[in-house]
N, C-alpha and C. Protein backbone atom coordinates (compact mmCIF):
# COMPACT_ATOMS: atom_id res chain seq x y z
N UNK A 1 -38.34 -104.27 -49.47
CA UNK A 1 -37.72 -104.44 -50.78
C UNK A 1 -38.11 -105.82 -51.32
N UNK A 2 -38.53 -106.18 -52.52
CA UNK A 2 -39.19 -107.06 -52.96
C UNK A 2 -37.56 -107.91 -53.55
N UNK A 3 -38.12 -109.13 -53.55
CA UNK A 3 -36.76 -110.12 -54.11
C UNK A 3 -35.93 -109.73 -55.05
N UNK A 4 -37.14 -109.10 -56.53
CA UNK A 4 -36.22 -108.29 -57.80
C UNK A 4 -35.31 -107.38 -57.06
N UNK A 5 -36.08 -106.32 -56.24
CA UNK A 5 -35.55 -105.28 -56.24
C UNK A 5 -33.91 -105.33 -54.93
N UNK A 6 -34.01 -106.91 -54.54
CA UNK A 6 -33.05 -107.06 -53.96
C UNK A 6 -32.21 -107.83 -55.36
N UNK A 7 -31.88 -108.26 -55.53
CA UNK A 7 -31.40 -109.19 -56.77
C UNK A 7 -30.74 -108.13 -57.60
N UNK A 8 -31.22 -106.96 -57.93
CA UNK A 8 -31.11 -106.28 -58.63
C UNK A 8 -29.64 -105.16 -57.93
N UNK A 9 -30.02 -104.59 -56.20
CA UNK A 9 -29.16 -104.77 -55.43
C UNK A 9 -27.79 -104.93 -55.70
N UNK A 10 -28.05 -106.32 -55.06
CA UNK A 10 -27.10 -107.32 -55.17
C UNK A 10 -26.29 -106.93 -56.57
N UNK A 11 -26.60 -106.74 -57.70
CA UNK A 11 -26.23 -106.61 -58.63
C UNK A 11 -25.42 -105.26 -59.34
N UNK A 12 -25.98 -104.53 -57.76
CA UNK A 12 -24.73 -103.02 -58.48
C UNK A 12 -25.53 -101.91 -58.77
N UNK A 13 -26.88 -102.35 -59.59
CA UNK A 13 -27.79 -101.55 -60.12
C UNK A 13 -28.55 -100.58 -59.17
N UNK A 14 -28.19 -99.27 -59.34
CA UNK A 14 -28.99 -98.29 -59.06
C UNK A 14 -30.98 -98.53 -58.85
N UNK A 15 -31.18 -98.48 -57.90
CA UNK A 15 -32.60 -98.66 -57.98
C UNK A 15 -33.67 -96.89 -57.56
N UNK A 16 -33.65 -96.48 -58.59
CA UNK A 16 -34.51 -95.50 -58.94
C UNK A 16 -35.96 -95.17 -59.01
N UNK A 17 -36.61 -94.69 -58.51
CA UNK A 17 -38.29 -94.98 -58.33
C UNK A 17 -38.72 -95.99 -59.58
N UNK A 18 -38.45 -95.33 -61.03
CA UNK A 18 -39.09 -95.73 -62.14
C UNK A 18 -38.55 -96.73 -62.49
N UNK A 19 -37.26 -97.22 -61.86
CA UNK A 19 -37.08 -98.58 -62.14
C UNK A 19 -37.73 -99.69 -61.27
N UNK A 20 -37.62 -99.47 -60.02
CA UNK A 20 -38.72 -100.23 -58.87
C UNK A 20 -40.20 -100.15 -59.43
N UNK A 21 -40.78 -99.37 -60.06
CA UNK A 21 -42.02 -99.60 -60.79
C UNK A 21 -41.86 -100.28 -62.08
N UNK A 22 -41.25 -100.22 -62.87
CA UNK A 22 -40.52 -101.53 -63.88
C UNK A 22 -40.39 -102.53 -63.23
N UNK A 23 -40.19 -102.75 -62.47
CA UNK A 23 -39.82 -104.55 -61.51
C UNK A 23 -40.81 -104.95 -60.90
N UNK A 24 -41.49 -103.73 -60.49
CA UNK A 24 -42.68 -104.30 -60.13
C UNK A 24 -43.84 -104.91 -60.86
N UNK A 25 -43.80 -104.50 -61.89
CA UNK A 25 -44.43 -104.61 -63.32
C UNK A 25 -44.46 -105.82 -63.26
N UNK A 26 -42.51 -106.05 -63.66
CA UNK A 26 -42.01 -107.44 -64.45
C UNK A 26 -42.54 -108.76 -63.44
N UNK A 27 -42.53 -108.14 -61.70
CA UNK A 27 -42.85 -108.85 -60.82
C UNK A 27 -43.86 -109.40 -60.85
N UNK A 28 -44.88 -108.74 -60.91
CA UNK A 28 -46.55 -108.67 -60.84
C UNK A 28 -46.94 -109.78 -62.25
N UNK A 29 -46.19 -109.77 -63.52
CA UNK A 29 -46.66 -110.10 -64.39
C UNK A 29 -46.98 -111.60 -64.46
N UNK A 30 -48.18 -112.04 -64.87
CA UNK A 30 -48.29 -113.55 -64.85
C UNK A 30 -48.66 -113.86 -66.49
N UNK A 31 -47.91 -112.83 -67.33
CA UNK A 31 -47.35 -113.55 -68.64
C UNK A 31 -46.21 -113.17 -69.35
N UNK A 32 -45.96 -112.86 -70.35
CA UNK A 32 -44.66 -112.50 -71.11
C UNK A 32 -44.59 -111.26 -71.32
N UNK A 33 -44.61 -110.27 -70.83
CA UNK A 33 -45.48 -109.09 -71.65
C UNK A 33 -43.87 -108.40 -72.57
N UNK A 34 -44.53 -107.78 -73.63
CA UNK A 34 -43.45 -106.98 -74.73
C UNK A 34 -42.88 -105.60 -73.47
N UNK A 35 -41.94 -105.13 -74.36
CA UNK A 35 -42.03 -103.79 -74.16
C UNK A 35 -43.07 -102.98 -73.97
N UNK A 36 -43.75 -103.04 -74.91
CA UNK A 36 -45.14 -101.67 -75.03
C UNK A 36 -45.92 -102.61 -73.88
N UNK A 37 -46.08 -103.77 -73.42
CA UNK A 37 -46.90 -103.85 -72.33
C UNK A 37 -46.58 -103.55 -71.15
N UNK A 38 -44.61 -103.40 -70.74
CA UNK A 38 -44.74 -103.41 -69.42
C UNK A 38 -44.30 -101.54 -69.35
N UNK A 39 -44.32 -100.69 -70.66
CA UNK A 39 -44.44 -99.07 -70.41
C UNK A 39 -45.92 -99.14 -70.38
N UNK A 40 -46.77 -99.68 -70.81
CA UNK A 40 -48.18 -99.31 -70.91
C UNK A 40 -48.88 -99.45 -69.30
N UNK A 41 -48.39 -100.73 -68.48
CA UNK A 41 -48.34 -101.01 -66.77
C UNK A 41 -47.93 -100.10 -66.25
N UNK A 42 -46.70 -100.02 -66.76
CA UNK A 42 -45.62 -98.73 -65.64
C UNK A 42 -46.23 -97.41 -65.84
N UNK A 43 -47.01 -96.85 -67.06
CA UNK A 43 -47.21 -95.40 -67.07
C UNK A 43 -48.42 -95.41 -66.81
N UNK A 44 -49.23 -96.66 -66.10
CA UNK A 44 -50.23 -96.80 -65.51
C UNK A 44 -50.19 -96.06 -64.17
N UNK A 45 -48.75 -96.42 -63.61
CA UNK A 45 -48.71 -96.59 -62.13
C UNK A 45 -47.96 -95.25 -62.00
N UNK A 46 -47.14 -94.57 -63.36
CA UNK A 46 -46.19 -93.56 -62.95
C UNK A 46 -46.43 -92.86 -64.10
N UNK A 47 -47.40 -91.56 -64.52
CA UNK A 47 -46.78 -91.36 -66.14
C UNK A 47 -46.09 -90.22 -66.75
N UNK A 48 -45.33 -90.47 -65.77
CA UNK A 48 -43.55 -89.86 -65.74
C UNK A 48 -42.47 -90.69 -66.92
N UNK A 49 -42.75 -92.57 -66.88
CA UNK A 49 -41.83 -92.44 -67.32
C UNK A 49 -42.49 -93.17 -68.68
N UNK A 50 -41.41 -92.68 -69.22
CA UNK A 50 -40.92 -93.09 -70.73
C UNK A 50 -40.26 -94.26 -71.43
N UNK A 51 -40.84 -94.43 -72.70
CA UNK A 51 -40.83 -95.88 -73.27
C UNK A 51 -39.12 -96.19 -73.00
N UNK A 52 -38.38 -95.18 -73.66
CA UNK A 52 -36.89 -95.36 -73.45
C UNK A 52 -36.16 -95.51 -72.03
N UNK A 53 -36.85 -95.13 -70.94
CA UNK A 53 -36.78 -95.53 -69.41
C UNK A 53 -37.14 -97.27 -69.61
N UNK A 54 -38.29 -97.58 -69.92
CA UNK A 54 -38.43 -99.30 -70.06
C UNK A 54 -37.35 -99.72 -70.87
N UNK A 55 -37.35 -99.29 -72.43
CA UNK A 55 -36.22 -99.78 -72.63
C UNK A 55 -34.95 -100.54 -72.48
N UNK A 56 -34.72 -98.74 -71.83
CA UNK A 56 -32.85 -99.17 -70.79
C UNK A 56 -32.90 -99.72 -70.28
N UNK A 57 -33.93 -99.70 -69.23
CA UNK A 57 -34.28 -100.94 -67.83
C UNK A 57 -33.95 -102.55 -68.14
N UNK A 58 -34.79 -102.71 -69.57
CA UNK A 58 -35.02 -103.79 -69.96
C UNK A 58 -33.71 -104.59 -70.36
N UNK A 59 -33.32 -103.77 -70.86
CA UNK A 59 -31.64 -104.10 -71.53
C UNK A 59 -30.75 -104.52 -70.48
N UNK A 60 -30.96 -103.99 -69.66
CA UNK A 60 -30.05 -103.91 -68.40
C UNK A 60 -30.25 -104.75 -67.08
N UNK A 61 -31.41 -105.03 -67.32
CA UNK A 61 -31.74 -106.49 -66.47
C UNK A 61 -31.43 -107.53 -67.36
N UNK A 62 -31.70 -107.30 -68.27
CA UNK A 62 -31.46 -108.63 -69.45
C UNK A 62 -29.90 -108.72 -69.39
N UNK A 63 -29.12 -107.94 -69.37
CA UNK A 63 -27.83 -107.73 -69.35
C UNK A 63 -27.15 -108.71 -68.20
N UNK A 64 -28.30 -108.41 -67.09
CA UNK A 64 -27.36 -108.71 -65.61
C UNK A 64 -28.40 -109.73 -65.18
N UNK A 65 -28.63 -110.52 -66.79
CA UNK A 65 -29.45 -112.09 -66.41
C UNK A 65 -30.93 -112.18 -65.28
N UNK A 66 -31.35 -111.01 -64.79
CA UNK A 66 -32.30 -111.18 -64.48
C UNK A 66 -33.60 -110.95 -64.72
N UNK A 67 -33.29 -110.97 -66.12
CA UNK A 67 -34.84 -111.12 -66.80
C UNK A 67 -34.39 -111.98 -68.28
N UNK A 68 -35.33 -112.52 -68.59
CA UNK A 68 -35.16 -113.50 -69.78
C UNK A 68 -36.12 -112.54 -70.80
N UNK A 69 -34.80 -112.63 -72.01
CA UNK A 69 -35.43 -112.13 -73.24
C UNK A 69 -36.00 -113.22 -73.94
N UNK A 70 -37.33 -112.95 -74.93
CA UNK A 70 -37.51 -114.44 -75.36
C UNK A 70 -37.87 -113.33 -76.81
N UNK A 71 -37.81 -114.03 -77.91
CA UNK A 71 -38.43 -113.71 -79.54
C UNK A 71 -39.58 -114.18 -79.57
N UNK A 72 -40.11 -115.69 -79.64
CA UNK A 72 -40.90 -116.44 -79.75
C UNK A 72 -41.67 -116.26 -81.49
N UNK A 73 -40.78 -115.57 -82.03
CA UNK A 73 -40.99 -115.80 -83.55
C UNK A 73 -42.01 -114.92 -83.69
N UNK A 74 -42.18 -113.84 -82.90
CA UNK A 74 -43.33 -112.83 -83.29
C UNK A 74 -42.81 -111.51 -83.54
N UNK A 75 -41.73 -111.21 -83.95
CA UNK A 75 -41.43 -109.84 -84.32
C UNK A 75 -41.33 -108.93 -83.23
N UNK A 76 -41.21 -109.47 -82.08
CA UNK A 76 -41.04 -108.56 -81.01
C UNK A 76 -40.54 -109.42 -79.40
N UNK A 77 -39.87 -108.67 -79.04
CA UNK A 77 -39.28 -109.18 -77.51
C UNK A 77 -40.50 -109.66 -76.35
N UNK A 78 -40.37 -110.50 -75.49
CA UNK A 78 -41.40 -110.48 -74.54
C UNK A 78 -40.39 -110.71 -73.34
N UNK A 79 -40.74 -110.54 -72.36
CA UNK A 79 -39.93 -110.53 -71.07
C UNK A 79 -40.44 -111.35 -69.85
N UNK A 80 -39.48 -111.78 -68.96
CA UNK A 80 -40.18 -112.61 -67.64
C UNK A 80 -38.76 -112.97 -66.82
N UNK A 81 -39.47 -112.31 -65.68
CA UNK A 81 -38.01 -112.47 -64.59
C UNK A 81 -37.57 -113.74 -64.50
N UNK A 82 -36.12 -113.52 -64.30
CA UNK A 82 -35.63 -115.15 -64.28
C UNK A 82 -35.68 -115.80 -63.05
N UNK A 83 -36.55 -115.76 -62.72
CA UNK A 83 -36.87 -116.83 -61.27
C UNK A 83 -36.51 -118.19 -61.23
N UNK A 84 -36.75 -119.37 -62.44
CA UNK A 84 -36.20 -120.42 -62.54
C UNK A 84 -36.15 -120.97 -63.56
N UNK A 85 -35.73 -122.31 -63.66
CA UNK A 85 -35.56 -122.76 -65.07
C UNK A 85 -36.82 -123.48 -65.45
N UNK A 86 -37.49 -122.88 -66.79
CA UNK A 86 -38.53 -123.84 -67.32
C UNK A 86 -38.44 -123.36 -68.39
N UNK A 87 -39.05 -123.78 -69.58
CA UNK A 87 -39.71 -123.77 -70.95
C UNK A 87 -40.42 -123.90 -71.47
N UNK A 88 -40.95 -123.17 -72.66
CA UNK A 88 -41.93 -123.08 -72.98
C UNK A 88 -42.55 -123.59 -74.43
N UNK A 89 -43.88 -123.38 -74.73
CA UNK A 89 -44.98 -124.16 -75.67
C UNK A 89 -45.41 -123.17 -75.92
N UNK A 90 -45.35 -122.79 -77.15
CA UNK A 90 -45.70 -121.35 -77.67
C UNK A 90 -47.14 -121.73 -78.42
N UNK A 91 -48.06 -121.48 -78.44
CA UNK A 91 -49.47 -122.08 -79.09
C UNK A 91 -49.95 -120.96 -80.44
N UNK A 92 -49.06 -121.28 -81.49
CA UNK A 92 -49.00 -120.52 -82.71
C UNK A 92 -50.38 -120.30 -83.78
N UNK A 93 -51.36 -120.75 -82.87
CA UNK A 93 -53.14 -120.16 -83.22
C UNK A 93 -53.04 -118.86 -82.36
N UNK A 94 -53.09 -118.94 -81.33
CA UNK A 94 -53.34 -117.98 -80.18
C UNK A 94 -52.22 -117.11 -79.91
N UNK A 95 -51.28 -117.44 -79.91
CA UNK A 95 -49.84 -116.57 -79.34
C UNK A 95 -49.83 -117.03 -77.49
N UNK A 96 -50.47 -118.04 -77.48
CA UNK A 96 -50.57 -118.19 -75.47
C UNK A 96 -48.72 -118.84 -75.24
N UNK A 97 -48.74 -118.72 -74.01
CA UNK A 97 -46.96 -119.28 -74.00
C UNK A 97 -47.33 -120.27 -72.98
N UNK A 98 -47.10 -121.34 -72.79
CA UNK A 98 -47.51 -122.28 -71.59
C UNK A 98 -45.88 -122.50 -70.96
N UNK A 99 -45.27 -122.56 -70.04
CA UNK A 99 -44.56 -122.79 -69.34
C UNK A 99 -44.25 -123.97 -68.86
N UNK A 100 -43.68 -124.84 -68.93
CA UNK A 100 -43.49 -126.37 -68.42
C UNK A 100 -42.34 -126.47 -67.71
N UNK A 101 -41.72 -127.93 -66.47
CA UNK A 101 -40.72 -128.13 -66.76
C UNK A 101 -41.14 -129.37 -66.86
N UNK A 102 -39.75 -130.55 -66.79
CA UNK A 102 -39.78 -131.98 -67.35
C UNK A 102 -38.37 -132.82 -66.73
N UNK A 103 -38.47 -133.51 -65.63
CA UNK A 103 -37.61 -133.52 -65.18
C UNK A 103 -36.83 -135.00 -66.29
N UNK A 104 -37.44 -135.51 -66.94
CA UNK A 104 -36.96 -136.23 -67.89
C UNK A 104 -36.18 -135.80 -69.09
N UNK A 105 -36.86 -134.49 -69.35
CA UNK A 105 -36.01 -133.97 -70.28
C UNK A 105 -34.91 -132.95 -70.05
N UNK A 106 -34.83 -133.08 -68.95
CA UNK A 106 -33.35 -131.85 -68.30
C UNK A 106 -32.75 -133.30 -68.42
N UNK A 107 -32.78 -134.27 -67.91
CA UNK A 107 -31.68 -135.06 -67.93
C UNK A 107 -30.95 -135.66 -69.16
N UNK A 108 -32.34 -135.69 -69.80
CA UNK A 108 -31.93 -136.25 -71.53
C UNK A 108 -30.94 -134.84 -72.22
N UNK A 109 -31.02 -133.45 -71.75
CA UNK A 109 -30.22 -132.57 -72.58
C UNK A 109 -28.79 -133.07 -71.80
N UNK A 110 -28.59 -133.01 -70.11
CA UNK A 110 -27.51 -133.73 -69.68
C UNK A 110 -26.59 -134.68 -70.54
N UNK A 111 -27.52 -135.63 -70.76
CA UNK A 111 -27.13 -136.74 -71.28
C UNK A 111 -26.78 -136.80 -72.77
N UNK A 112 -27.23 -135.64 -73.61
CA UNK A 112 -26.95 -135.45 -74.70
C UNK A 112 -25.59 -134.51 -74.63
N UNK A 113 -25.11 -133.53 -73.60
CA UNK A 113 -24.19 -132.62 -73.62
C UNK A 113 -22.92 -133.50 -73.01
N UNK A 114 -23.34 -134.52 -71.99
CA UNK A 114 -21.92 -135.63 -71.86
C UNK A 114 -21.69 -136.52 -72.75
N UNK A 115 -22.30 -136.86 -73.78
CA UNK A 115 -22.61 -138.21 -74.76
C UNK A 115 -21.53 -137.36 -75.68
N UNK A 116 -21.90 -135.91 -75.81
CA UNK A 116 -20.76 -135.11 -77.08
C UNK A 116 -19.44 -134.71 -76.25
N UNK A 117 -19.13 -135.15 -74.99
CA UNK A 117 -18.17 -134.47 -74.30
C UNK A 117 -18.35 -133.07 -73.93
N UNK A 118 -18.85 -132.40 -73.38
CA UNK A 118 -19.25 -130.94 -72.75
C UNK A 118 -20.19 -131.34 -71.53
N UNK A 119 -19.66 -129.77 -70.88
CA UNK A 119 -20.26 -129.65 -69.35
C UNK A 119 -21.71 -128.71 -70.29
N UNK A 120 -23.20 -128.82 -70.03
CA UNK A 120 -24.09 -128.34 -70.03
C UNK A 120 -24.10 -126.79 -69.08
N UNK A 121 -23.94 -125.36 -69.89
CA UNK A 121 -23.69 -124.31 -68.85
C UNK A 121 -25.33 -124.01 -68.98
N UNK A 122 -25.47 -123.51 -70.38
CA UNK A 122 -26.79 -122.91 -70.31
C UNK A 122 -27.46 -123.28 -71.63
N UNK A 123 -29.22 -123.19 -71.80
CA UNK A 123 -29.82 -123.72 -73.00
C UNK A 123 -30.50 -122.99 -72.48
N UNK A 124 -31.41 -123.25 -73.92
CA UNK A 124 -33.33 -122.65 -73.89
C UNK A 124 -34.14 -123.47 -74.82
N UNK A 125 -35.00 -123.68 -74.04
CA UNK A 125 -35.91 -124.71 -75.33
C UNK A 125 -37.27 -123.71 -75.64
N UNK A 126 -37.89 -124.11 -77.12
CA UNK A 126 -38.92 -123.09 -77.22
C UNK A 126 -39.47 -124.34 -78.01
N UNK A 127 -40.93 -124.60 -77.58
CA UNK A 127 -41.75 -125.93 -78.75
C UNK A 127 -42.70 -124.40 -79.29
N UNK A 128 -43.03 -124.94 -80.40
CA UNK A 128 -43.95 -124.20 -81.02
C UNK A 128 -44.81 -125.23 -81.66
N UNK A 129 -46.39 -125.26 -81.52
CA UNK A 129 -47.25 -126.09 -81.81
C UNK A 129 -48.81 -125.48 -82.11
N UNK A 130 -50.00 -126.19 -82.28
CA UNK A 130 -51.11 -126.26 -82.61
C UNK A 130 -51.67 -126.87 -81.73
N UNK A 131 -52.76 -126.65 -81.29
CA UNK A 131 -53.67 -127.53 -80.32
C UNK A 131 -54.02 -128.72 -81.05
N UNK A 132 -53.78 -129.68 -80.53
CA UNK A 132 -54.06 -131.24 -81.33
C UNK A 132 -56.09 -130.87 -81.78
N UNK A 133 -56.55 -131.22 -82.53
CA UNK A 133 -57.91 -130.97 -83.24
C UNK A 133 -58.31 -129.63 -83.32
N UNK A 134 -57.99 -128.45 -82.85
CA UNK A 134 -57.89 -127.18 -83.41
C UNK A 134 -57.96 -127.16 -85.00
N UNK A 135 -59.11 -126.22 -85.44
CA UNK A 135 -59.11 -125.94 -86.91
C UNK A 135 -58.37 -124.47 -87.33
N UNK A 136 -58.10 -124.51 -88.10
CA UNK A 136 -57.14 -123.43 -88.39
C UNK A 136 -58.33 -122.52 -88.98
N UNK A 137 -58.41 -120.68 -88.58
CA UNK A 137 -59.16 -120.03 -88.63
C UNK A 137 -58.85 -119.29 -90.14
N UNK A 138 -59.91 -119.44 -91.06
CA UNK A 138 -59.88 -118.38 -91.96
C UNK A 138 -60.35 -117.42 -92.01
């Protein structure tokens, strides 16, 4: 049983073939992928199931925090298991998502959430940028 599919476990959730191939997906993935990318993987591997099978899945890990929903200002959801805390640099020529963390700047949000009086539970940071000398394509 792979970590998701323990996590998931742990979590109550029924683990059903076509959902263990959804996790495996989400597992395997080394980017953000939408919806239509991780039914387009899964009905690679199974093509049994159905967009509304990803869907539910999706909702429902997202539900029980172990997958991060992100917008990223493109008209559509992208997904990525919540393994740990980092953030991201969205590169708004390309659509690439770069992933960072910063141990300077976890402390500076700290320090901004005790400075207003509050305990820091949860955030998300999203930069959105241009490659410094990048020309913009017409």
């Amino acid at each position: 049983m792979s970590e998701l599919e323990q996590r998931c476990a742990e979590a109550g959730l029924k683990m059903t073939g076509q959902r263990k191939i959804i996790l495996q997906v989400l597992g395997d993935a080394q980017d953000h992928p939408s919806v239509e990318d991780v039914y387009d993987r899964a009905k690679a591997i199974d093509s049994s199931i159905s967009i509304a099978t990803v869907y539910r899945t999706l909702n429902l890990l997202d539900e029980l925090d172990l997958v991060m929903k992100h917008e990223f200002q493109e008209g559509y959801s992208r997904y990525e298991v919540n393994w740990d805390h980092h953030h991201h640099l969205v590169d708004l020529e390309t659509g690439e998502v770069i992933e960072f963390q910063n141990d300077e700047l976890e402390a500076l949000k700290e320090k901004i959430a005790l400075d207003l009086g509050y305990d820091l539970i949860d955030h998300r940071l999203e930069l959105y940028g241009k490659k410094i000398g990048s020309k913009k394509k017409k």
